[in-house]
C-alpha atoms as a PDB file:
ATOM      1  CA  UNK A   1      67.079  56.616 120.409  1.00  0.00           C
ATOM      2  CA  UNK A   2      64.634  54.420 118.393  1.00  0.00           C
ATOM      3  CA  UNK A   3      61.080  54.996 117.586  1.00  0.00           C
ATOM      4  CA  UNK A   4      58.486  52.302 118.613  1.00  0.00           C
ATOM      5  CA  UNK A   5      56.050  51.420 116.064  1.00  0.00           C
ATOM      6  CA  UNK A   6      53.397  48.475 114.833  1.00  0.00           C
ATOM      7  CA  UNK A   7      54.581  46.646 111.846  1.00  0.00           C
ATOM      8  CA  UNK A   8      51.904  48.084 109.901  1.00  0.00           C
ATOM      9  CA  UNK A   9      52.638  51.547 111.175  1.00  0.00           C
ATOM     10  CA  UNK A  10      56.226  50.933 110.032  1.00  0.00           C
ATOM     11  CA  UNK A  11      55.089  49.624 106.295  1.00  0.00           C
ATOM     12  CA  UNK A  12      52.994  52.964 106.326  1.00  0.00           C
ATOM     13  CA  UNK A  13      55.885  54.752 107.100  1.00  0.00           C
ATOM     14  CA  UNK A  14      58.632  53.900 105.355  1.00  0.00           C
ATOM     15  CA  UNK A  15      57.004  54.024 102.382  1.00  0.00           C
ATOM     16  CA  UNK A  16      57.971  57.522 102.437  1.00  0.00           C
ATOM     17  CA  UNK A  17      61.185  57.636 103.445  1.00  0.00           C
ATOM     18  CA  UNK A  18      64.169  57.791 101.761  1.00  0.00           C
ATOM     19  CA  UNK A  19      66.824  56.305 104.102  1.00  0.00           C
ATOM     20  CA  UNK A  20      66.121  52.341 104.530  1.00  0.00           C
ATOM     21  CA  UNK A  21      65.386  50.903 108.333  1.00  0.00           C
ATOM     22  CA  UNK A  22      64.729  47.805 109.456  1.00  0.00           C
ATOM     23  CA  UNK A  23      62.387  47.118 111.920  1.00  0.00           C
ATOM     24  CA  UNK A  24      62.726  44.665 114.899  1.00  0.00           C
ATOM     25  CA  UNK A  25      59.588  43.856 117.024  1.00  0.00           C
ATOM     26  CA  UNK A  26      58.364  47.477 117.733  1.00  0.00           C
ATOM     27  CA  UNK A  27      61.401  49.292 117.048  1.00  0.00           C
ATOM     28  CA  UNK A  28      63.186  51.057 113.827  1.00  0.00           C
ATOM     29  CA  UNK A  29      66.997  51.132 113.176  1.00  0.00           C
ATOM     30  CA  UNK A  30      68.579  53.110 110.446  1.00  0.00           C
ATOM     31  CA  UNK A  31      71.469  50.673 108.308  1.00  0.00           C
ATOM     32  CA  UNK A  32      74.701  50.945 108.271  1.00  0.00           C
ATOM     33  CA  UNK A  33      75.639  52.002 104.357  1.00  0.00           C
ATOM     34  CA  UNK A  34      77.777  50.159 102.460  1.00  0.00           C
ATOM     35  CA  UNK A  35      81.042  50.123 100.474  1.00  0.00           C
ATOM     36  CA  UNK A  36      82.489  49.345  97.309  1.00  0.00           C
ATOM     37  CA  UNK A  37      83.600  45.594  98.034  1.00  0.00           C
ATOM     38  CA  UNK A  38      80.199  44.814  99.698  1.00  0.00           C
ATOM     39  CA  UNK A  39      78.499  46.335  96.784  1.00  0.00           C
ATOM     40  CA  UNK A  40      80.758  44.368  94.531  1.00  0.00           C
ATOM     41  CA  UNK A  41      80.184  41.147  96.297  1.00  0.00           C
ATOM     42  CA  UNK A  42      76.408  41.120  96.095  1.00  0.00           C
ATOM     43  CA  UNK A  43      77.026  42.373  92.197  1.00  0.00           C
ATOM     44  CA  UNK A  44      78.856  38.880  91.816  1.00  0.00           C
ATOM     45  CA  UNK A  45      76.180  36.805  94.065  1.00  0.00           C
ATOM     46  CA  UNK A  46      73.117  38.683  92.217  1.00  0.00           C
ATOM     47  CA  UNK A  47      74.450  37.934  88.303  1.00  0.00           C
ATOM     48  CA  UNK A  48      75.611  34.296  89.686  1.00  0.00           C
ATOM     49  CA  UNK A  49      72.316  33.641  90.923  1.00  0.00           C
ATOM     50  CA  UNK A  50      70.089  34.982  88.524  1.00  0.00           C
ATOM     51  CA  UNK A  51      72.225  33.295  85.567  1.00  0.00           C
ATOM     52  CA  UNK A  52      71.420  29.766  87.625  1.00  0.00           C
ATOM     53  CA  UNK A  53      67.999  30.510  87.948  1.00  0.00           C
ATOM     54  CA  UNK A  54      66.989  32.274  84.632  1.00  0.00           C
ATOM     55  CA  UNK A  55      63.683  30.340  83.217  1.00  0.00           C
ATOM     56  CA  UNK A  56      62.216  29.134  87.109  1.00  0.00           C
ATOM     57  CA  UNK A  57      59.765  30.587  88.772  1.00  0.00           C
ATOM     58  CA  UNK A  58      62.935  31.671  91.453  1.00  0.00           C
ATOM     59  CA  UNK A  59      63.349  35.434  91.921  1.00  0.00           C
ATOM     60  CA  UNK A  60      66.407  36.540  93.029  1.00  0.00           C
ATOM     61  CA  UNK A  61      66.362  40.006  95.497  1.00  0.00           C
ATOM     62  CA  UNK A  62      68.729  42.330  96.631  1.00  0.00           C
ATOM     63  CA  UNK A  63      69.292  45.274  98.718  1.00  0.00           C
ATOM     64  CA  UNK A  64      65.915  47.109  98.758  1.00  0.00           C
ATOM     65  CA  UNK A  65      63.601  44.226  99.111  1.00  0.00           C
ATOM     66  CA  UNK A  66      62.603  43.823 102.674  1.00  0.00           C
ATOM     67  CA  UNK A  67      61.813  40.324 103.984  1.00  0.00           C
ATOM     68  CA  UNK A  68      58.518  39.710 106.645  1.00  0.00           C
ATOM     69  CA  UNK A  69      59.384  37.386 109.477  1.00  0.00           C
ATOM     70  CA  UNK A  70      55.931  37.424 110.706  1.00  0.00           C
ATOM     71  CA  UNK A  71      57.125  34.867 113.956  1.00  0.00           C
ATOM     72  CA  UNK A  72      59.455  37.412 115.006  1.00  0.00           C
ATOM     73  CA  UNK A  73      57.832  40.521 113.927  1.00  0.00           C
ATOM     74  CA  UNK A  74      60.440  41.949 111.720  1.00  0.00           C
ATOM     75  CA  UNK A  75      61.424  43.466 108.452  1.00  0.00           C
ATOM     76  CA  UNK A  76      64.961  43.131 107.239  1.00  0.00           C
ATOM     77  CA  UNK A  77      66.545  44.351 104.482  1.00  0.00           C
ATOM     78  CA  UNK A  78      68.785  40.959 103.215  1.00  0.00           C
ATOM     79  CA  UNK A  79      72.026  41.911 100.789  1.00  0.00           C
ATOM     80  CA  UNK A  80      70.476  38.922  98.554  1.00  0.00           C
ATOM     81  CA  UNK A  81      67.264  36.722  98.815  1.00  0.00           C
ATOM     82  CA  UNK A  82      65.732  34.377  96.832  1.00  0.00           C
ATOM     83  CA  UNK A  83      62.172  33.121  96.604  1.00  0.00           C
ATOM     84  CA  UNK A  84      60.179  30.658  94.484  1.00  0.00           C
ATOM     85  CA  UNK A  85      56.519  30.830  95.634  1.00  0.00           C
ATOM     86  CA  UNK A  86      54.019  31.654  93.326  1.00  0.00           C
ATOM     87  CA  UNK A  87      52.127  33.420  96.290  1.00  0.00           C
ATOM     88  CA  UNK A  88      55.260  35.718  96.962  1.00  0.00           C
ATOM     89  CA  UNK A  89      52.914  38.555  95.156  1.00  0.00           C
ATOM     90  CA  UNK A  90      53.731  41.833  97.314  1.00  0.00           C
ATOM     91  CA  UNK A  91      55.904  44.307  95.180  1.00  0.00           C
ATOM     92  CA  UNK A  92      57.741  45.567  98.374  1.00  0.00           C
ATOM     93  CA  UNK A  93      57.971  42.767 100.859  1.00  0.00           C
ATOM     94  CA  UNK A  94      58.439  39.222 100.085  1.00  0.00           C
ATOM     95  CA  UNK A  95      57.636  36.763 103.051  1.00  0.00           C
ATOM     96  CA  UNK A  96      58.919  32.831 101.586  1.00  0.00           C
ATOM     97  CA  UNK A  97      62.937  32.996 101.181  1.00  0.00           C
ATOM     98  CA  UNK A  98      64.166  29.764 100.353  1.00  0.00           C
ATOM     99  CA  UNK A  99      67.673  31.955 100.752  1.00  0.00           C
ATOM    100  CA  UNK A 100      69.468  34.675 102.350  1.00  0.00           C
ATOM    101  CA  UNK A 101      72.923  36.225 101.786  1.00  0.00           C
ATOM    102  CA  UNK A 102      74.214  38.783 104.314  1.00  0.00           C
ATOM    103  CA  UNK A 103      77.661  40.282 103.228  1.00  0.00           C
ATOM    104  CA  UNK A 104      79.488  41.059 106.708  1.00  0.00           C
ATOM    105  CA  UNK A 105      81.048  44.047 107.810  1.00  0.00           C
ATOM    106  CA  UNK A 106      82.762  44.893 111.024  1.00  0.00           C
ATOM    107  CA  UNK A 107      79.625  46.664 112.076  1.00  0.00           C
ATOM    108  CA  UNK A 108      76.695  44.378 111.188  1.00  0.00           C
ATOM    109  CA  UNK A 109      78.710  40.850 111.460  1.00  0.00           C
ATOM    110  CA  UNK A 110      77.532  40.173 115.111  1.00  0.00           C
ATOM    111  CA  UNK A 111      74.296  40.790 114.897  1.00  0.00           C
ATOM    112  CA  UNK A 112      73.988  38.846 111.442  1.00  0.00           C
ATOM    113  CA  UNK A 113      75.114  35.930 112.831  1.00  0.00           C
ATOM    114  CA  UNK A 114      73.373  36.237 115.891  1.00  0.00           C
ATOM    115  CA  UNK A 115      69.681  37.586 116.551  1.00  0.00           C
ATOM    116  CA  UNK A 116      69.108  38.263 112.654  1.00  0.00           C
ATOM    117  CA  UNK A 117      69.806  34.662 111.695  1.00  0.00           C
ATOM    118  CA  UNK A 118      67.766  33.626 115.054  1.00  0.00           C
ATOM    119  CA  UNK A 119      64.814  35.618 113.173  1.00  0.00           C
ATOM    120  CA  UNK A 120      65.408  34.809 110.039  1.00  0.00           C
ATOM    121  CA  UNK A 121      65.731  30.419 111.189  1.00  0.00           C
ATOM    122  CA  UNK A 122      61.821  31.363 112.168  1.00  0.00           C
ATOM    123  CA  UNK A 123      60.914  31.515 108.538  1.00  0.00           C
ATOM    124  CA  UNK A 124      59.384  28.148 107.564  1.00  0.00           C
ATOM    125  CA  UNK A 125      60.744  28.627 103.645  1.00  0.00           C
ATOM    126  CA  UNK A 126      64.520  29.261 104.382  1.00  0.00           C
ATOM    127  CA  UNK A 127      66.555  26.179 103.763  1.00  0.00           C
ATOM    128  CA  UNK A 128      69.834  28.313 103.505  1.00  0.00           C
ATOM    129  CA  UNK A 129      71.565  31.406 105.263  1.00  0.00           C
ATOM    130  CA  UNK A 130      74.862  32.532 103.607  1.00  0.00           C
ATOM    131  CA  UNK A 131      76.916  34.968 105.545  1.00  0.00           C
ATOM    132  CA  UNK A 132      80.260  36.450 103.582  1.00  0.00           C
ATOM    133  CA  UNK A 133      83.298  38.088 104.685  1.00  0.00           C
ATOM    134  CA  UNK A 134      84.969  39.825 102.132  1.00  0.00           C
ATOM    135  CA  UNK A 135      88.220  41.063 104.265  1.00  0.00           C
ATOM    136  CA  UNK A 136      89.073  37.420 104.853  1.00  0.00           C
ATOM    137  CA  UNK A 137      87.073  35.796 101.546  1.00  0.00           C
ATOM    138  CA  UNK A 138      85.600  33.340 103.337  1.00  0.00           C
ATOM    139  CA  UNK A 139      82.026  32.371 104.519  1.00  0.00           C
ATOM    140  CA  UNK A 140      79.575  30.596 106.778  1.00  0.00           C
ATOM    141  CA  UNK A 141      76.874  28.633 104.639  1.00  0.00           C
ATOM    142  CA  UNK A 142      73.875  27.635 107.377  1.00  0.00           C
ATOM    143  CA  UNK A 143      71.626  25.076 105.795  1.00  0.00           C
ATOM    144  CA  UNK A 144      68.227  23.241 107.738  1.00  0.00           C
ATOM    145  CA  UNK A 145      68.526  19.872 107.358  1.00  0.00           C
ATOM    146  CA  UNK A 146      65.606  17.628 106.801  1.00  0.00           C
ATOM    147  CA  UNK A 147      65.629  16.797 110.538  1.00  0.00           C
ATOM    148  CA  UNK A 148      64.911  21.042 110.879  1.00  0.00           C
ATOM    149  CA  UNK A 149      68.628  21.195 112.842  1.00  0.00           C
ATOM    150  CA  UNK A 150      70.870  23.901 111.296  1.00  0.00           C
ATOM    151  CA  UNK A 151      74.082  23.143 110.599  1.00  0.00           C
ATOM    152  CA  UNK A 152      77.449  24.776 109.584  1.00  0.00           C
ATOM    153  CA  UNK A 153      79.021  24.447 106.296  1.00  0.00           C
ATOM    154  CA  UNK A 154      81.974  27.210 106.439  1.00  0.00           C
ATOM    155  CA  UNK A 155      84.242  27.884 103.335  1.00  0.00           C
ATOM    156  CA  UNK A 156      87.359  29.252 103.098  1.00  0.00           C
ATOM    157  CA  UNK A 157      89.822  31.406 100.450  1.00  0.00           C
ATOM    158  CA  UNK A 158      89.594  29.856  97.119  1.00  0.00           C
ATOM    159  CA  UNK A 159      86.926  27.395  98.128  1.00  0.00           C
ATOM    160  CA  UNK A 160      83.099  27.426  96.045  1.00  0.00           C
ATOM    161  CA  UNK A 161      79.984  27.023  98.131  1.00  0.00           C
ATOM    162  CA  UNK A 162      77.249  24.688  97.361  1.00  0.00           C
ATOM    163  CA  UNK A 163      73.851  26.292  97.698  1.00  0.00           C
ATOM    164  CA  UNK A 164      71.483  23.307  97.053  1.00  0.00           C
ATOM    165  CA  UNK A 165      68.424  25.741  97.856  1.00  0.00           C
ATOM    166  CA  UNK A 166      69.255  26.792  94.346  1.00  0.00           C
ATOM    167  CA  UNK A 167      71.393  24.123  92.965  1.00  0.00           C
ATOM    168  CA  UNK A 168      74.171  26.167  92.222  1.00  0.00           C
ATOM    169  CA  UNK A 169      78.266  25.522  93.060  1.00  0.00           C
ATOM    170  CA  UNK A 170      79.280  28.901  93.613  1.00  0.00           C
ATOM    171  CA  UNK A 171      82.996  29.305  92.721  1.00  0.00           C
ATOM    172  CA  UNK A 172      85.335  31.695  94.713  1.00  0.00           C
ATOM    173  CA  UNK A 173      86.621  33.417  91.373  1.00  0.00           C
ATOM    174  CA  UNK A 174      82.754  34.316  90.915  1.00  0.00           C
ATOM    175  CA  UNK A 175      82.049  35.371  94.367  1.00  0.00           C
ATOM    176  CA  UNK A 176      85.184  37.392  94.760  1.00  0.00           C
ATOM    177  CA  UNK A 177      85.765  38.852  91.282  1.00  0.00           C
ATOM    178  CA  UNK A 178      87.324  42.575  91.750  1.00  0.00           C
ATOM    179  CA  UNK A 179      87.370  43.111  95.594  1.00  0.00           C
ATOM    180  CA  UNK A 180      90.366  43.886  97.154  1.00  0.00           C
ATOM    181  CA  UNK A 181      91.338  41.379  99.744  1.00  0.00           C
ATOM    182  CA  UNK A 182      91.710  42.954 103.293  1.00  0.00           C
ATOM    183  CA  UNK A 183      90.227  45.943 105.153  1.00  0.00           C
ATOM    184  CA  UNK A 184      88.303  48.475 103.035  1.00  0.00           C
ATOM    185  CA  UNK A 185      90.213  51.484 101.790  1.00  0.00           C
ATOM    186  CA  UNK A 186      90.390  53.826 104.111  1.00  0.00           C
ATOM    187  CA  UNK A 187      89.765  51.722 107.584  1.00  0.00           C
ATOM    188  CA  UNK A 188      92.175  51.749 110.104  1.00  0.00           C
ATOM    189  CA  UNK A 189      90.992  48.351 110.991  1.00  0.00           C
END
């Protein structure tokens, strides 16, 4: 059962809580934790980032950072962000992501691709959504073009990404250095 709250109520909140929840117009959901690989991957995605960005005013996010979508009244927690606005100020909740990376897992990848990206499209800063699947080391690279239409850049094993939000070629020995191809230890999947 979720609890319904206003999105100031749930800023109030959390801010003394210890488990992280997102919250989706009115309601609070506890995240899924995560393993080793994912861990791993945003490691690699974080230090790639930051190196390509060192000496901008670009700050690169992860993991504990939530993200405002006023238009859809939520707060997410992305795996990775990036912003570059000066008027990004707030310590604990940025609101002007010019990018988003979501590692997937068997539990979250549905709802990444679908209603979270649908939220997350309603930000007027985003120009690119990264989703990554580190069973099959491939991704999904959304990026708004300059007619506002999203469109599909997938990558596969052994393939870089181009994230021109950032201007940085993101090479698969990079992205994928030390996780183990395949289901994570211990699945049955």
């Amino acid at each position: 059962m979720t609890q319904r709250m206003t999105a100031q109520e749930f800023l109030a909140w959390d801010a003394h809580e210890t488990v992280k929840r997102e919250f989706v117009r009115g309601e609070v959901f506890p995240m899924a934790g995560a393993d080793e690989r994912h861990n791993t991957v945003v490691g690699n995605v974080v230090m790639a980032l930051r190196a390509q960005l060192r000496g901008t005013p670009c700050r690169v996010l992860m993991l504990d950072m939530k993200l405002r979508v006023e238009a859809a009244d939520c707060f997410y927690y992305p795996d990775v962000l990036v912003t570059c606005s000066a008027a990004d100020t707030d310590p604990l909740v940025k609101r002007e992501a010019v990018l988003v990376v979501e590692v997937l897992s068997p539990l979250t990848a549905a709802f990444d691709r679908g209603d979270k990206f649908a939220d997350y499209r309603l930000l007027p800063s985003l120009r690119e959504y990264l989703l990554l699947d580190p069973d099959k080391r491939r991704g999904d690279l959304y990026r708004q073009g300059n007619d506002g239409l999203w469109v599909l850049h997938p990558f596969g094993t052994g393939e870089a990404v181009r994230l021109d939000s950032v201007g940085l070629a993101l090479e698969a020995q990079v992205l994928w250095e030390d996780v183990t191809p395949g289901a994570p230890q211990g699945s049955s999947a």
